[in-house]
Protein backbone atom coordinates (compact mmCIF):
# COMPACT_ATOMS: atom_id res chain seq x y z
CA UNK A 1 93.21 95.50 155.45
CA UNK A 2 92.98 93.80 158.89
CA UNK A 3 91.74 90.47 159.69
CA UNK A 4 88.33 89.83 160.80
CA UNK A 5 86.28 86.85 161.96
CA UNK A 6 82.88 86.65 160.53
CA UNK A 7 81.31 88.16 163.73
CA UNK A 8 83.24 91.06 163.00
CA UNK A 9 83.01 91.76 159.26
CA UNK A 10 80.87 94.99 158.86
CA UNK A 11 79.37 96.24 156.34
CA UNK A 12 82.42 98.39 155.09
CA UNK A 13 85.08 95.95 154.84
CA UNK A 14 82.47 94.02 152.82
CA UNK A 15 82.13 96.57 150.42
CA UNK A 16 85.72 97.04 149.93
CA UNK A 17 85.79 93.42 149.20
CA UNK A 18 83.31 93.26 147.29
CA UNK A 19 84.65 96.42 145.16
CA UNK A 20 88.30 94.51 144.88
CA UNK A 21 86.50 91.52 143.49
CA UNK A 22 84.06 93.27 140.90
CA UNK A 23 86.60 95.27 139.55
CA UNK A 24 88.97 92.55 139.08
CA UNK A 25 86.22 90.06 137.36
CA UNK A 26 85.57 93.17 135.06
CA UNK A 27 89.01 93.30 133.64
CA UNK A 28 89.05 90.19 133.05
CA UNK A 29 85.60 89.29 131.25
CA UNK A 30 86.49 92.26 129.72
CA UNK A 31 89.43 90.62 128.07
CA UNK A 32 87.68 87.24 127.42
CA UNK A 33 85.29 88.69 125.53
CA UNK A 34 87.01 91.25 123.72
CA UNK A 35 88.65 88.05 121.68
CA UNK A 36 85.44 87.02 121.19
CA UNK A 37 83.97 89.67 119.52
CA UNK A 38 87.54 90.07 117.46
CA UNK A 39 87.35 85.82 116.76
CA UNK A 40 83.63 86.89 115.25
CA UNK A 41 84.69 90.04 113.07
CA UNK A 42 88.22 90.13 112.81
CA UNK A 43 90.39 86.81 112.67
CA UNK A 44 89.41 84.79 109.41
CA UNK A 45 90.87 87.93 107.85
CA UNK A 46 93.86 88.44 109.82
CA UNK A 47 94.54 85.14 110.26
CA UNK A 48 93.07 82.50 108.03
CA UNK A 49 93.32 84.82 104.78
CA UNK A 50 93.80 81.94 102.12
CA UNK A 51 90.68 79.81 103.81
CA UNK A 52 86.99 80.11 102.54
CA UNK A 53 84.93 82.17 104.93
CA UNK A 54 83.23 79.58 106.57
CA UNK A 55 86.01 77.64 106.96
CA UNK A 56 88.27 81.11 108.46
CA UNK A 57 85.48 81.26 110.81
CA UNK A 58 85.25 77.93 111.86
CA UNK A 59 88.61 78.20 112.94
CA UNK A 60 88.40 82.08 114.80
CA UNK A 61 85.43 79.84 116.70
CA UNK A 62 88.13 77.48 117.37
CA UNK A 63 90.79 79.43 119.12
CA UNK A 64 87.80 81.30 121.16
CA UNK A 65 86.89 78.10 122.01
CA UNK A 66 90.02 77.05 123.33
CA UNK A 67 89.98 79.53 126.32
CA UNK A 68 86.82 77.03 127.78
CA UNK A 69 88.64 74.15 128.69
CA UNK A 70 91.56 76.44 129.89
CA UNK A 71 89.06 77.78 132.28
CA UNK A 72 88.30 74.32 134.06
CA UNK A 73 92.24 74.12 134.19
CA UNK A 74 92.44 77.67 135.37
CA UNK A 75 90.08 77.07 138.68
CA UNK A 76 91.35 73.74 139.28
CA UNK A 77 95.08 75.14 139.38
CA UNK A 78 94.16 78.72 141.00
CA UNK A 79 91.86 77.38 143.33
CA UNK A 80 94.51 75.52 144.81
CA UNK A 81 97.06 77.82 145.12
CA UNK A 82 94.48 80.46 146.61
CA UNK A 83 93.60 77.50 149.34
CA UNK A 84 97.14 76.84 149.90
CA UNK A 85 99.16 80.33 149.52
CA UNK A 86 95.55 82.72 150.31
CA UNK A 87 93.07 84.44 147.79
CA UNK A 88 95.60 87.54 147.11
CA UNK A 89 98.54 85.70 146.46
CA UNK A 90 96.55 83.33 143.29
CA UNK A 91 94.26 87.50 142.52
CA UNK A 92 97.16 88.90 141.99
CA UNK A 93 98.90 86.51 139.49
CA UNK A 94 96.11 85.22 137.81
CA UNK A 95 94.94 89.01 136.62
CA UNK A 96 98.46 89.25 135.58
CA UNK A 97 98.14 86.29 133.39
CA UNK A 98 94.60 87.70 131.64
CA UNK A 99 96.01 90.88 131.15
CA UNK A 100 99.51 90.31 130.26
CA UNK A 101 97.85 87.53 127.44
CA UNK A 102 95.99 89.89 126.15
CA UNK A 103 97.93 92.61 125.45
CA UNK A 104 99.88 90.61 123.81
CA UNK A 105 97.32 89.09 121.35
CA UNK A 106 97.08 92.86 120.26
CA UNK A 107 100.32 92.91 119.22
CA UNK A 108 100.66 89.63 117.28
CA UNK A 109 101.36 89.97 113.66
CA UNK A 110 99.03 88.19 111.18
CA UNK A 111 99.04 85.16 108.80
CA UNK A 112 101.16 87.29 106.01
CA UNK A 113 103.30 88.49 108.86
CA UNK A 114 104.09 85.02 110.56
CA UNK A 115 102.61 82.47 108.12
CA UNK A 116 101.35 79.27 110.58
CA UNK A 117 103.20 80.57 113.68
CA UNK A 118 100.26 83.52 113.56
CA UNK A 119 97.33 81.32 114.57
CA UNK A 120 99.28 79.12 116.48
CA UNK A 121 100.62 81.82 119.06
CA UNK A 122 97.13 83.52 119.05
CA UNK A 123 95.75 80.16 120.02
CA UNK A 124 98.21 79.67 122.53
CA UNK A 125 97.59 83.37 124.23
CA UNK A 126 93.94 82.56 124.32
CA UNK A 127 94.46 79.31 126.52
CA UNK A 128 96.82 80.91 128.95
CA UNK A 129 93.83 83.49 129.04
CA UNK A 130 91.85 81.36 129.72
CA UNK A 131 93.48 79.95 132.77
CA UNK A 132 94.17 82.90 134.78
CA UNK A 133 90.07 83.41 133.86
CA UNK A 134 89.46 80.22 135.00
CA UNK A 135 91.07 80.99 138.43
CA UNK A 136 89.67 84.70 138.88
CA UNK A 137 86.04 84.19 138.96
CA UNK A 138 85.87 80.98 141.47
CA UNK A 139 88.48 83.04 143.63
CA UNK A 140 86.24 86.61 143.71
CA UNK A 141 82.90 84.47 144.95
CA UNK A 142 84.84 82.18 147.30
CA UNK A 143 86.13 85.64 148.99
CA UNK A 144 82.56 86.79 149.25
CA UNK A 145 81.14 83.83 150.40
CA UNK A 146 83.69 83.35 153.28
CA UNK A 147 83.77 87.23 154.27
CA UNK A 148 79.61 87.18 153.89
CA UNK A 149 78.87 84.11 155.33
CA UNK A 150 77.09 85.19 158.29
CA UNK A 151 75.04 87.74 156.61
CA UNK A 152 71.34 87.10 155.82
CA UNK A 153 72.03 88.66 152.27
CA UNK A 154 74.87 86.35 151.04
CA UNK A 155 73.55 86.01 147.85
CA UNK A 156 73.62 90.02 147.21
CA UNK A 157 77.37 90.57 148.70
CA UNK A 158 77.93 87.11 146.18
CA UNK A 159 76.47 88.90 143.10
CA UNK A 160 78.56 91.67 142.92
CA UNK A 161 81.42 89.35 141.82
CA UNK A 162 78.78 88.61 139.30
CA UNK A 163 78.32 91.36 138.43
CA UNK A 164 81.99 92.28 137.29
CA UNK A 165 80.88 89.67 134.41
CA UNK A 166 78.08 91.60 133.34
CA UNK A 167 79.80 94.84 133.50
CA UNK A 168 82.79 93.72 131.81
CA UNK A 169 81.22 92.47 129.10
CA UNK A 170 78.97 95.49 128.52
CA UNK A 171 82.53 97.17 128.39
CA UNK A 172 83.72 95.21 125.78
CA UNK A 173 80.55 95.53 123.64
CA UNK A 174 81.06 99.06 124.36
CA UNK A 175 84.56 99.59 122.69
CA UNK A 176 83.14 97.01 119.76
CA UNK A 177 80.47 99.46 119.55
CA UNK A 178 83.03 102.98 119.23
CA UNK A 179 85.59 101.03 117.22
CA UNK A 180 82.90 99.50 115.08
CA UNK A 181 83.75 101.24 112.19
CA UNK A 182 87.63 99.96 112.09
CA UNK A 183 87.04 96.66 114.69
CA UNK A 184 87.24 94.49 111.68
CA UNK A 185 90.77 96.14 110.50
CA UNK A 186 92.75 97.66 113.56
CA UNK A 187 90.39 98.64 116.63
CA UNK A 188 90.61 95.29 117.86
CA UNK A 189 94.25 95.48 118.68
CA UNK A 190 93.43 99.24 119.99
CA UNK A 191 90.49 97.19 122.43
CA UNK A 192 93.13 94.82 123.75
CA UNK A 193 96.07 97.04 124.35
CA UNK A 194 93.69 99.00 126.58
CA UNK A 195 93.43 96.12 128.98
CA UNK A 196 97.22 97.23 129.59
CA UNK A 197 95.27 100.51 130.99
CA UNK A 198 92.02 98.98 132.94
CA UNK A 199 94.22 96.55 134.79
CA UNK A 200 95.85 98.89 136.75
CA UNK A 201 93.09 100.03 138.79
CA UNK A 202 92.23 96.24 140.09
CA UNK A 203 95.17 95.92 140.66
CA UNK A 204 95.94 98.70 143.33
CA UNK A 205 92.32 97.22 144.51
CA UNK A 206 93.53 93.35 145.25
CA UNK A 207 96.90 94.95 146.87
CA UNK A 208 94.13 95.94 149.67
CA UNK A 209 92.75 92.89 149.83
CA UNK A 210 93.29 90.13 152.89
CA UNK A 211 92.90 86.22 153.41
CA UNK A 212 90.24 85.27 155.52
CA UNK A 213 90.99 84.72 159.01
CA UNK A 214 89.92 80.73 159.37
CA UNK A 215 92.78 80.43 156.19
CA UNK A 216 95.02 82.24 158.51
CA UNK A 217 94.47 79.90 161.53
CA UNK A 218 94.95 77.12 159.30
CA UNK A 219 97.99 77.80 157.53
CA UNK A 220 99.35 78.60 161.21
CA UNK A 221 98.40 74.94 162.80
CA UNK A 222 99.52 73.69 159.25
CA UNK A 223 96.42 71.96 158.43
CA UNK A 224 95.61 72.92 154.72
CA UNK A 225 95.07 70.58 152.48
CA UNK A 226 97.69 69.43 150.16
CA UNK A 227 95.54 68.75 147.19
CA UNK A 228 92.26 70.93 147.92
CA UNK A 229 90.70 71.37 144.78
CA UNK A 230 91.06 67.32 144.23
CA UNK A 231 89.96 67.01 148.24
CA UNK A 232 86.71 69.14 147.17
CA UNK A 233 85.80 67.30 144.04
CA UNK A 234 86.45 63.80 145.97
CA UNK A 235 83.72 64.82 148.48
CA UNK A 236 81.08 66.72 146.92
CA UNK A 237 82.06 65.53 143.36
CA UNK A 238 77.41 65.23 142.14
CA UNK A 239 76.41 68.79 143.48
CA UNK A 240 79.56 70.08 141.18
CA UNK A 241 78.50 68.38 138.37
CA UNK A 242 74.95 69.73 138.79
CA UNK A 243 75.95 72.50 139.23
CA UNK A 244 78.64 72.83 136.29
CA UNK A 245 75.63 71.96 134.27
CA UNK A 246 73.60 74.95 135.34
CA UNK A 247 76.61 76.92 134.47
CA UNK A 248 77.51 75.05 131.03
CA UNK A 249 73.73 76.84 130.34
CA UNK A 250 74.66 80.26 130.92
CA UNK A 251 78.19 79.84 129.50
CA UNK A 252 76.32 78.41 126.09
CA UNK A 253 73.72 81.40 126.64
CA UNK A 254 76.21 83.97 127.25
CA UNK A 255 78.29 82.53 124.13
CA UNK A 256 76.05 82.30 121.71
CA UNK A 257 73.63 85.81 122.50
CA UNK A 258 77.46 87.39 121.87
CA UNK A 259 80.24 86.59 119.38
CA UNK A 260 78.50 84.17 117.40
CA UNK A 261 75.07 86.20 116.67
CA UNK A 262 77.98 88.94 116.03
CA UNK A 263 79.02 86.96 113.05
CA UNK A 264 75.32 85.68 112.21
CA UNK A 265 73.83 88.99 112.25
CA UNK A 266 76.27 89.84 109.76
CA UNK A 267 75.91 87.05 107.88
CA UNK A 268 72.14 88.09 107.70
CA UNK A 269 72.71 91.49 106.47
CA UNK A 270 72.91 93.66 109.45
CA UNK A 271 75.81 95.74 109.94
CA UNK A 272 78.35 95.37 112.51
CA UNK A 273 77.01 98.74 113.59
CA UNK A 274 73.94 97.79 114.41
CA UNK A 275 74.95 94.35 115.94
CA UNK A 276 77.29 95.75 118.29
CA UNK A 277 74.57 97.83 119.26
CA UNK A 278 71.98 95.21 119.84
CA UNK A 279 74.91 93.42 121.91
CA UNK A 280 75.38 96.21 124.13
CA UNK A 281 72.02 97.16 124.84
CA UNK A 282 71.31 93.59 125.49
CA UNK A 283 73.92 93.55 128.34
CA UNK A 284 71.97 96.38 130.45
CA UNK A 285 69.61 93.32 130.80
CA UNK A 286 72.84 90.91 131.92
CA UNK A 287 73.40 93.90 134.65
CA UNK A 288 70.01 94.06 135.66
CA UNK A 289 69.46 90.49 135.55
CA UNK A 290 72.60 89.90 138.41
CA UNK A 291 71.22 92.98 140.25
CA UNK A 292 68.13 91.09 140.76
CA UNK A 293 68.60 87.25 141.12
CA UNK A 294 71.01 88.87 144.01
CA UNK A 295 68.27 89.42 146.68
CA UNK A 296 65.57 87.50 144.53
CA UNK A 297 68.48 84.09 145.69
CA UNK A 298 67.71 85.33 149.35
CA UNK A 299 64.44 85.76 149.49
CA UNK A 300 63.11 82.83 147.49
CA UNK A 301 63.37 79.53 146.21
CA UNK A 302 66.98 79.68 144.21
CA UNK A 303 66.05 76.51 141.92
CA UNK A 304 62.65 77.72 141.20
CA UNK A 305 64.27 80.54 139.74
CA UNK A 306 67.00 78.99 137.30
CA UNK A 307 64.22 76.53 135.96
CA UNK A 308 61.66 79.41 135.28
CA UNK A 309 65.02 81.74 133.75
CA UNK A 310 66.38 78.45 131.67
CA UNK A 311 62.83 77.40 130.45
CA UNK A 312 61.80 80.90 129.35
CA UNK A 313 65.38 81.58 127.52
CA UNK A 314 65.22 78.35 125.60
CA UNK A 315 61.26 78.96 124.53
CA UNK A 316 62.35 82.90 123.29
CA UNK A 317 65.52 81.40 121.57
CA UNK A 318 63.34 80.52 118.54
CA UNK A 319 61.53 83.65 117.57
CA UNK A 320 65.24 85.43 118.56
CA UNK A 321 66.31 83.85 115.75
CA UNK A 322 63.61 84.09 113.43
CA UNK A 323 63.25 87.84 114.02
CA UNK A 324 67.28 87.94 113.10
CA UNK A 325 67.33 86.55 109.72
CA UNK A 326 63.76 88.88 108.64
CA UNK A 327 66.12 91.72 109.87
CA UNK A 328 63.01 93.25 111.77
CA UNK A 329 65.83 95.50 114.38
CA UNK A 330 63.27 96.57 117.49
CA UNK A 331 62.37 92.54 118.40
CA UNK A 332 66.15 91.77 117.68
CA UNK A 333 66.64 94.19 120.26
CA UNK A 334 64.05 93.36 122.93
CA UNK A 335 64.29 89.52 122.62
CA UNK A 336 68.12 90.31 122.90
CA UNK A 337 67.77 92.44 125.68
CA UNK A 338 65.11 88.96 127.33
CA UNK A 339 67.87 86.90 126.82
CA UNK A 340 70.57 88.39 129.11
CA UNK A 341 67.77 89.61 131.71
CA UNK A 342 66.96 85.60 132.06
CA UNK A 343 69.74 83.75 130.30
CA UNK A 344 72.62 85.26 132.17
CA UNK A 345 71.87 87.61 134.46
CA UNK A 346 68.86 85.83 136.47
CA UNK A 347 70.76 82.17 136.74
CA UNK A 348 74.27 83.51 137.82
CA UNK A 349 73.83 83.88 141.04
CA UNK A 350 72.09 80.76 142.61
CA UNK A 351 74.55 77.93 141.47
CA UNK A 352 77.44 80.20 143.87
CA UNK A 353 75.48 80.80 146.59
């Protein structure tokens, strides 16, 4: 791809760009939450056999959980290497990392295998998942932003990286949803080792891709920053924090509407089935949700929208719950479907743009 200043950027590049990015965040939320889903269903067995249930599951929660933190590490390491060495340089290794990580958690043995070494390496895979994560999604809207930034409709070309999230975690929910009958047992492994497959058309994608042309003059005059991601922090260290704490919300949204009311739905009785299709419908609302806080971030007031979208998820939370543990499927289903449309989907894309 040839360099462009933003005068120049038309339309087309953009949407190559834009197409490299969302197909890259897909893979990779892909990934991320296909150990979710297998933490919820499939670990305490596989991996915690001689704990009690609770306890196996406590610990599953803990090894997802470990790919959070890894995430902060992940942007804060990627993001500099992407300001010092360019955007395609930090793509291409850091959707390496996710994939490579999680092929491999397919193919580790379990507890009666490998004893404690089981959890331990599966813990250990999830964190370096977790970091090349971490880096992928700050990288895909910084791209978008810089290529877009002279466009009236920012937002929009911004959401499509969003929108790799939604759709790759619709894709995961998908393959829970075909492999539900043997998820538990063996089609999680079958899940991950097809991230070996979906990676290789983002890759070929990022190959196209090219660093923006003000990094270009930069790194020619040799004035990037040695430290950026530290330089960033140091200057605009309160709207980050505000802003992580918007996005703490729809990470504990996203979270919680997926692999844990997995496991609480079948706590309650309803099959895994039925919950992965709940899940998976819900995510059409996560898709439609990005496709419309897009332009909806353009055209009006962006914080008016995340406090209506963060009020009315935390008030339908309650009877979301409720209408779980009565098993009564249809408002499982809508409230499910609510919860994505607002939770997810309508506050992702204000915070990057």
């Amino acid at each position: 791809m040839t360099r462009h200043s933003p005068q120049e950027v038309d339309t087309r590049t953009l949407i190559i760009l834009a197409f490299s990015a969302t197909a890259g965040v897909l893979v990779e939320f892909y990934d991320f939450t296909i150990f979710s889903f297998a933490a919820a269903s499939a670990f305490p067995q596989i991996f915690f056999p001689n704990l009690s249930g609770t306890q196996a599951l406590m610990f599953s929660y803990l090894a997802y959980g470990a790919g959070f933190p890894a995430r902060l590490l992940g942007a804060f390491l990627f993001g500099h290497f992407g300001d010092r060495t360019g955007r395609k340089f930090a793509f291409l290794i850091n959707i390496g990392v996710v994939g490579g990580s999680t092929c491999l958690t397919g193919l580790v043995p379990g507890y009666e295998t490998l004893g404690i070494a089981a959890p331990i390496l599966l813990g250990l895979l999830r964190i370096i998942q977790g970091i090349g994560v971490g880096g992928e999604f700050g990288g895909s809207t910084s791209l978008l932003a810089e290529f877009g930034a002279k466009r009236r409709s920012r937002a929009f070309w911004m959401s499509l990286a969003n929108l790799g999230v939604a759709l790759g975690v619709m894709a995961s929910s998908a393959v829970v949803l075909l492999l539900s009958k043997t998820f538990a047992t063996t089609g999680w492994r079958i899940a991950m080792l097809l991230s070996g497959i979906i990676v290789i058309p983002a890759l070929v994608a990022r190959f196209k891709l090219a660093d923006f042309f003000l990094f270009e003059q930069l790194k020619e005059r040799e004035q990037l920053a040695r430290i950026p991601s530290f330089e960033v922090f140091r200057k605009h260290a309160v709207p980050i924090i505000l802003l992580a704490t918007v996005s703490a919300f729809q990470q504990m949204d996203a979270a919680v509407a997926g692999p844990y009311i997995l496991s609480f739905m079948r706590l309650a009785g309803i099959p895994l089935a039925t919950a992965a299709t709940i899940i998976f419908l819900g995510r059409i609302g996560d898709v439609l949700g990005v496709l419309l806080s897009g332009p909806l971030a353009d055209l009006c007031k962006r914080r008016m929208i995340a406090y209506f979208a963060i009020g009315l998820t935390t008030l339908l939370s309650y009877p979301f719950v409720l209408a779980i543990l009565t098993k009564r499927i249809l408002p499982v289903m809508l409230l499910q479907f609510l919860l994505f449309l607002l939770g997810w989907g309508s506050c992702t894309d204000w915070p990057q743009s």
